[in-house]
Protein backbone atom coordinates (compact mmCIF):
# COMPACT_ATOMS: atom_id res chain seq x y z
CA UNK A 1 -10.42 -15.18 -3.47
CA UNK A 2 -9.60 -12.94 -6.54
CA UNK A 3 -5.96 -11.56 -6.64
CA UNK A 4 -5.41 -8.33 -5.07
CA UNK A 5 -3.52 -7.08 -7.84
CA UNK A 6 -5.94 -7.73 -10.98
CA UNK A 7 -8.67 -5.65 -8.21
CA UNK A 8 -9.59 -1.94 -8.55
CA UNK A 9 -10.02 0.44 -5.87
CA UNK A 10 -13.16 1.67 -4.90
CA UNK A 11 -14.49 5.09 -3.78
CA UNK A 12 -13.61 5.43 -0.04
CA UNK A 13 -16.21 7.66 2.00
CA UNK A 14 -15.63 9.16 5.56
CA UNK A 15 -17.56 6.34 7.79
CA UNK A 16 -16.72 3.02 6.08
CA UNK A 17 -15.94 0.53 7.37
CA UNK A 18 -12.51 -0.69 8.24
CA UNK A 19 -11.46 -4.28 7.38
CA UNK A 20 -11.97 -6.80 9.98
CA UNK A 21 -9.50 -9.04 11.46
CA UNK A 22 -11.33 -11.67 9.61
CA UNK A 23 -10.57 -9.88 5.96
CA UNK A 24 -7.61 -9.06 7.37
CA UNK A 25 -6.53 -12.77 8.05
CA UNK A 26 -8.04 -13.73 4.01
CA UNK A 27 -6.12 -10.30 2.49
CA UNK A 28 -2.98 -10.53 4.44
CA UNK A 29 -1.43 -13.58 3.17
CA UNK A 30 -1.56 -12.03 -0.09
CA UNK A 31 0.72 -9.22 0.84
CA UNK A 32 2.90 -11.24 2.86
CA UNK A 33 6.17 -9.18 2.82
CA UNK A 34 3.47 -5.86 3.90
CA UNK A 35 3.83 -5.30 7.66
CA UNK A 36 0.78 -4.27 9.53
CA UNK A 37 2.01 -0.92 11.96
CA UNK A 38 0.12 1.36 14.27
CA UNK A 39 0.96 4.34 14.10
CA UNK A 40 -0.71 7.41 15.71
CA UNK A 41 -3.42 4.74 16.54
CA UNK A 42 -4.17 4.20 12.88
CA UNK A 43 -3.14 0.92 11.56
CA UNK A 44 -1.25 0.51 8.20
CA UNK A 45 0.37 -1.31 5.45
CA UNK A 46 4.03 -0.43 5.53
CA UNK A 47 6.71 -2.18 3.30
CA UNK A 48 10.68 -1.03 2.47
CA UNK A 49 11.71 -1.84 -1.00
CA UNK A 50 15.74 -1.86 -1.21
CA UNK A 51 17.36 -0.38 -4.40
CA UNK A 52 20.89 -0.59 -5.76
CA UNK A 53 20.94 3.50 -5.77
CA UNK A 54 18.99 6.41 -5.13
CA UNK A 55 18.22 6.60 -8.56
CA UNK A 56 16.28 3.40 -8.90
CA UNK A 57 14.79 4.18 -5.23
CA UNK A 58 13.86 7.82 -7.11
CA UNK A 59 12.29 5.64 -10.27
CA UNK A 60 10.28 3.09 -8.24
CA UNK A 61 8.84 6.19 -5.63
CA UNK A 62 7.90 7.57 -9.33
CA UNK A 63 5.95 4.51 -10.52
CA UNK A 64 3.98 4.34 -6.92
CA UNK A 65 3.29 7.92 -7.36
CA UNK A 66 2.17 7.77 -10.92
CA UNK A 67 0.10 3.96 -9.33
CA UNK A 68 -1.06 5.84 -6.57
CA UNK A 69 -2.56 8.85 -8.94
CA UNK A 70 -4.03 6.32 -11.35
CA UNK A 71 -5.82 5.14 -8.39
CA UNK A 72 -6.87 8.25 -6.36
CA UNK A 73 -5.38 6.42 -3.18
CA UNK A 74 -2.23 7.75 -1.72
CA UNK A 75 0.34 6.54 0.18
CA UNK A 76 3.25 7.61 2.64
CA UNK A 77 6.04 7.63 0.66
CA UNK A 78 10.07 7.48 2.50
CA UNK A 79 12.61 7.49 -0.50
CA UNK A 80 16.14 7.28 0.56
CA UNK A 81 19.50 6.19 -0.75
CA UNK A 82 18.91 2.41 -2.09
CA UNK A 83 15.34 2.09 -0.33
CA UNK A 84 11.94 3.66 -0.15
CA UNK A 85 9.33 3.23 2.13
CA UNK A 86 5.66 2.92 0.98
CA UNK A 87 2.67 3.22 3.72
CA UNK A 88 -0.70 2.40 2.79
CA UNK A 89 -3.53 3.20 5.02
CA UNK A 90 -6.94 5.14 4.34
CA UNK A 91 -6.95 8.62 5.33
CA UNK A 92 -10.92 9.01 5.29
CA UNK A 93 -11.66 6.45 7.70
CA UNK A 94 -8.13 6.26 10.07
CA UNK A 95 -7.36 2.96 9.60
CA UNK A 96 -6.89 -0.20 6.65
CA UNK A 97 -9.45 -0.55 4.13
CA UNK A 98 -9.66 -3.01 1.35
CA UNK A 99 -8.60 -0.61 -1.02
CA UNK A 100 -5.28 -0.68 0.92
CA UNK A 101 -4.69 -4.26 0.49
CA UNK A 102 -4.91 -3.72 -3.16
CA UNK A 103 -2.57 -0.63 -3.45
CA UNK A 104 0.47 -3.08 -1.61
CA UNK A 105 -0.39 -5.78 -4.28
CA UNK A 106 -0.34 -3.20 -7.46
CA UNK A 107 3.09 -1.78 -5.66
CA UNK A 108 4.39 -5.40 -5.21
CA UNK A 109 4.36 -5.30 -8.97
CA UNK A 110 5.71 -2.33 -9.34
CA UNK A 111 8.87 -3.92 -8.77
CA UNK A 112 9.10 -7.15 -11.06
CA UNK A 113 9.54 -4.14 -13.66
């Protein structure tokens, strides 16, 4: 399978599909430290990212926003003293699309920089 991260997000349209638990089982393991969450019974990609400061938590919610813009997908975003919390989920169709799976991989990056 090709790396999430090296992937681009395609155009999401009211009515597509959701993944499957099959694609969810092949895209998961690639995201491993991305926790799957219902919420509002709409399932997500959730992660918290810890920071030394606010003002690193400030600069990485920056870089997902700027990721996120890039992309024309956008996530939940939580930023707080020494952590932020970034939720992924498709607003179109309610639920986890491919295109989320890739978003958590580009923001996994995000912070090897």
């Amino acid at each position: 399978m090709e790396d999430l991260s090296t992937m681009q997000c395609e155009a999401c349209r009211a009515g597509a599909p959701q993944v499957t638990e099959t694609e969810i089982q092949e895209l998961h393991p690639q995201v491993p430290e991305w926790e799957i969450i219902e919420e509002n019974n709409i399932r997500r990609l959730q992660r918290i990212f810890k920071f030394g400061n606010f003002a690193e938590a400030l600069d990485f919610t920056n870089k997902v926003g700027a990721l996120a813009e890039e992309a024309g997908h956008h996530p939940a975003i939580l930023t707080e003293y020494g952590q932020v919390t970034v939720t992924w989920w498709s607003h179109k169709i309610k639920g986890l699309h491919k295109n989320d799976f890739i978003m958590a991989a580009k923001t996994d990056q995000l912070q090897q920089y």
